[in-house]
C-alpha atoms as a PDB file:
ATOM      1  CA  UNK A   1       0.000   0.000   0.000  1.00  0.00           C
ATOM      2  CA  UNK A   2       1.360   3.398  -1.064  1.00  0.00           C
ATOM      3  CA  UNK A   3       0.480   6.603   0.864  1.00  0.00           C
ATOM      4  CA  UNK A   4       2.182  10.345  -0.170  1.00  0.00           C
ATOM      5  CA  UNK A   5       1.262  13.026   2.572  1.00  0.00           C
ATOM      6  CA  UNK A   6       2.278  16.150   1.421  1.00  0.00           C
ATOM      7  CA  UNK A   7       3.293  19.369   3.532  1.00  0.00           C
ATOM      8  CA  UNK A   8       4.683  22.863   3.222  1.00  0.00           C
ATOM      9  CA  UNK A   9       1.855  25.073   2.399  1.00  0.00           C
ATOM     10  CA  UNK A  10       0.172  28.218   3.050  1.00  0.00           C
ATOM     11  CA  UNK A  11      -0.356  31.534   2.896  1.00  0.00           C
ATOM     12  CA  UNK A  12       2.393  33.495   1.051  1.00  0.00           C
ATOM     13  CA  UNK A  13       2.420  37.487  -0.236  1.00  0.00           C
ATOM     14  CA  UNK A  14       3.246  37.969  -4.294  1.00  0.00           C
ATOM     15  CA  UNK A  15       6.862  37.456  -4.804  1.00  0.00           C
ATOM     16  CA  UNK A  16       7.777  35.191  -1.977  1.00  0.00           C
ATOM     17  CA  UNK A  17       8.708  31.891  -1.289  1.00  0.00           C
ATOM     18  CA  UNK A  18       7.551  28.309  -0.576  1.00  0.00           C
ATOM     19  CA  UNK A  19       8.842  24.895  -0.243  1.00  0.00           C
ATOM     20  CA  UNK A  20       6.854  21.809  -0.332  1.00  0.00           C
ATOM     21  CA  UNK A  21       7.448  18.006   0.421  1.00  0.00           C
ATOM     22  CA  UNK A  22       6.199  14.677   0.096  1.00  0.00           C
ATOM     23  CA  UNK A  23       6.542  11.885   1.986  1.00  0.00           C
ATOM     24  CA  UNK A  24       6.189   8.372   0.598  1.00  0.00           C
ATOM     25  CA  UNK A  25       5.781   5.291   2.203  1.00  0.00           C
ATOM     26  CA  UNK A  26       4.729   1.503   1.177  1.00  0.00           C
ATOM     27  CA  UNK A  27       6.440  -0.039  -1.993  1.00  0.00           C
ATOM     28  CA  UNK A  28       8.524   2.464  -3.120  1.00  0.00           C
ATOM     29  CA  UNK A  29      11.554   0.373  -5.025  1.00  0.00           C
ATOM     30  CA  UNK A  30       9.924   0.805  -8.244  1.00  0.00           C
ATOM     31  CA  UNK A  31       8.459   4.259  -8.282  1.00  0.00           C
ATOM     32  CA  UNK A  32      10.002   6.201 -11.623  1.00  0.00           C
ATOM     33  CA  UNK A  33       8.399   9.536 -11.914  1.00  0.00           C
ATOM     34  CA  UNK A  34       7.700  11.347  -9.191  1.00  0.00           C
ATOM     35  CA  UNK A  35       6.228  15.130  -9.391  1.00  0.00           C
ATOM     36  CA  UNK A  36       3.344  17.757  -8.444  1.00  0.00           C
ATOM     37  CA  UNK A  37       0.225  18.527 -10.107  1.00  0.00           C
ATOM     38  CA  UNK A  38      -1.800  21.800  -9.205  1.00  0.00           C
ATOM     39  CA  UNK A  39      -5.672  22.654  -9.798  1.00  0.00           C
ATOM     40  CA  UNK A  40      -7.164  25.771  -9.024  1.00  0.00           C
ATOM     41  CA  UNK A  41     -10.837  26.021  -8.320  1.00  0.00           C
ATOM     42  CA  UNK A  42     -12.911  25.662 -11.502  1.00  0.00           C
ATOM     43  CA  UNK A  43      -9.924  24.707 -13.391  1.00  0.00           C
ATOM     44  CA  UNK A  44      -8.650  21.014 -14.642  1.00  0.00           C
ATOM     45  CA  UNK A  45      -5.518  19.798 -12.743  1.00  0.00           C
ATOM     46  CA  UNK A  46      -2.219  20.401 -14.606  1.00  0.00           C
ATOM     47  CA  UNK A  47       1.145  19.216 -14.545  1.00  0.00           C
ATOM     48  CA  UNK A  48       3.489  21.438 -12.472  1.00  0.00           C
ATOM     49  CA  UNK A  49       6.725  19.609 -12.466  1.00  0.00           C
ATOM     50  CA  UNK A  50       8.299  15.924 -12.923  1.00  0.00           C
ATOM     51  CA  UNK A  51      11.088  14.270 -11.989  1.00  0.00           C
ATOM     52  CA  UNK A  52      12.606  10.680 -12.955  1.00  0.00           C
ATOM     53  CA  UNK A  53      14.430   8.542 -10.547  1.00  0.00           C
ATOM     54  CA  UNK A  54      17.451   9.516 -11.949  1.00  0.00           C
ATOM     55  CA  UNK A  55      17.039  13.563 -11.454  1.00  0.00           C
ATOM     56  CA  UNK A  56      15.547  14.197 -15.285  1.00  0.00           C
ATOM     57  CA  UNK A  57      12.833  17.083 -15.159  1.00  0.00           C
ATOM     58  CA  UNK A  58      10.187  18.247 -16.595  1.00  0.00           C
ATOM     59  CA  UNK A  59       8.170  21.863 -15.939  1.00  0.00           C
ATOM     60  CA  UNK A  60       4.743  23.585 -17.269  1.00  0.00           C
ATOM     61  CA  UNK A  61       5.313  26.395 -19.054  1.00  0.00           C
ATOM     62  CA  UNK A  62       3.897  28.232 -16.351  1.00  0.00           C
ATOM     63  CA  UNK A  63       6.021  27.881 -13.837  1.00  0.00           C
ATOM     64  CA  UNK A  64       9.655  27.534 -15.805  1.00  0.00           C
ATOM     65  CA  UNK A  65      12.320  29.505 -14.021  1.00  0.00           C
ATOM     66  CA  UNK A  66      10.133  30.179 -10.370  1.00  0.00           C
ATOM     67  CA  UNK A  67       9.966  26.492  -9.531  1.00  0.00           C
ATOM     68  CA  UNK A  68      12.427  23.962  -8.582  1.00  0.00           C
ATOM     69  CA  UNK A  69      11.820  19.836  -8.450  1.00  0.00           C
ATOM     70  CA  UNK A  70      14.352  17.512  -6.612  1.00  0.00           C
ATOM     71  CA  UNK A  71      13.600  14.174  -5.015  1.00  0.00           C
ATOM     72  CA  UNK A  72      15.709  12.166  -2.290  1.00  0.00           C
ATOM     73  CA  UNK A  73      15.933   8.799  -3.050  1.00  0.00           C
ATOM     74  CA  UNK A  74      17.371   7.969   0.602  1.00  0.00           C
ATOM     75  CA  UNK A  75      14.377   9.800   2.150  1.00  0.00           C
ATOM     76  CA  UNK A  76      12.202   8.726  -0.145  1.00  0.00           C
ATOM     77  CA  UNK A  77      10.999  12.311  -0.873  1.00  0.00           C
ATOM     78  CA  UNK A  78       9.947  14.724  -3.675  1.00  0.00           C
ATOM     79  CA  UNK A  79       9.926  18.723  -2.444  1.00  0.00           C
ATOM     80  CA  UNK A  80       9.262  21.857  -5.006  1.00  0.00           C
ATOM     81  CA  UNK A  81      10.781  24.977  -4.105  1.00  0.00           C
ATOM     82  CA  UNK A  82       8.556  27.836  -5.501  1.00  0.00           C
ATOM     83  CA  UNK A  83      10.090  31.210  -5.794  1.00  0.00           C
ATOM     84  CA  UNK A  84       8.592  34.662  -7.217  1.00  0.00           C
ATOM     85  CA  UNK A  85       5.312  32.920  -6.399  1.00  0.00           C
ATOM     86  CA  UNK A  86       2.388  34.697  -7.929  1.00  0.00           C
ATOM     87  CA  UNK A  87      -1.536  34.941  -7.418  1.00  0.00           C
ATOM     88  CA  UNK A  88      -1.985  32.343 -10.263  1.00  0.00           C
ATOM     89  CA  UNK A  89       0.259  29.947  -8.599  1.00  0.00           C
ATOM     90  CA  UNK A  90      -3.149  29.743  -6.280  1.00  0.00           C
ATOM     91  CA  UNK A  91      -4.171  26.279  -6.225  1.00  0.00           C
ATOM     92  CA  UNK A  92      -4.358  22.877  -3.925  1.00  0.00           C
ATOM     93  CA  UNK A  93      -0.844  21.168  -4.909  1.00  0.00           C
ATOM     94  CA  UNK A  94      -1.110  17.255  -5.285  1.00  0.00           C
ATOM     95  CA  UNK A  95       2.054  14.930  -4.930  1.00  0.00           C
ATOM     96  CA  UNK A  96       2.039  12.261  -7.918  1.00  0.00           C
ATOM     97  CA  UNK A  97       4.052   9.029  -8.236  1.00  0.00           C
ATOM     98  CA  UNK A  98       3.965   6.635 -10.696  1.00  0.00           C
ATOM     99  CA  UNK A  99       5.196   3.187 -11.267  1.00  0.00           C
ATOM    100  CA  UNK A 100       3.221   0.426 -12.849  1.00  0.00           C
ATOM    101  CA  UNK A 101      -0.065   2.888 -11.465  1.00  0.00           C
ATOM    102  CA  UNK A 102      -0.211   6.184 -10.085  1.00  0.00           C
ATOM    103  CA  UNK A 103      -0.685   7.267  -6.663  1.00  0.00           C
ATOM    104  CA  UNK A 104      -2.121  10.636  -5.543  1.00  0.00           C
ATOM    105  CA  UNK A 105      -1.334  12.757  -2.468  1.00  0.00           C
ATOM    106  CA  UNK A 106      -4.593  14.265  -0.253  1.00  0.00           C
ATOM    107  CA  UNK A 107      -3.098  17.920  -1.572  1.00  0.00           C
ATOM    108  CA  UNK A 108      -2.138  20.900  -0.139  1.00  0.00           C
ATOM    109  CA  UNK A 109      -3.398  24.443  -0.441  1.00  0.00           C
ATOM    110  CA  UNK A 110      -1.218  26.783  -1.284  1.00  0.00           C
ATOM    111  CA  UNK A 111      -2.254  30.588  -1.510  1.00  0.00           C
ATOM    112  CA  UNK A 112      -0.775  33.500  -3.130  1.00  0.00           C
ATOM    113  CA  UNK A 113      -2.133  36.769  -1.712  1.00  0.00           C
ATOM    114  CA  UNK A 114      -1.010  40.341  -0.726  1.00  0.00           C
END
């Protein structure tokens, strides 16, 4: 059984920072790609950032430059540090793994407001 809890978020003025984790536990040996979705309210969820096993990433456009994926393979962890955060980063963050199927973290909000 496979369980992500994520943590890290809040309330954060235009400009600033944040830095969220995930925690996975269960069978872990196999998981590949690792990463964080976001979805705003009324909006579809969308990829925010990916990262292989082996430290390869991937980044929506959206978020290219501000946002930084890294995973501990030790730990068994995948964080995002988000910098120059803006209102449109509003949004409940998910943490994502996949392996042979995907597993979904319960989320975490994550506010951008002055």
């Amino acid at each position: 059984q496979v369980q992500l809890v994520e943590s890290g978020g809040g309330l954060v003025q235009p400009g600033g920072s944040l830095r969220l984790s995930c925690a996975a536990s269960g069978n872990i040996f196999s998981f590949y790609f690792m990463g964080w979705y976001r979805q705003a309210p009324g909006k579809q969820r969308e990829l925010v950032a990916v990262i292989t096993r082996a430290g390869s990433v991937n980044y929506g456009d959206s978020v290219k430059g501000r946002f930084t994926i890294s995973r501990d393979n030790v730990k068994n962890t995948v964080s995002l540090q988000m910098n120059s955060l803006k209102p449109e980063d509003t949004a409940v963050y998910y943490c994502h793994v996949r392996t042979t199927a995907e597993y979904w973290g319960q989320g975490t909000q994550v506010t951008v407001s002055s």
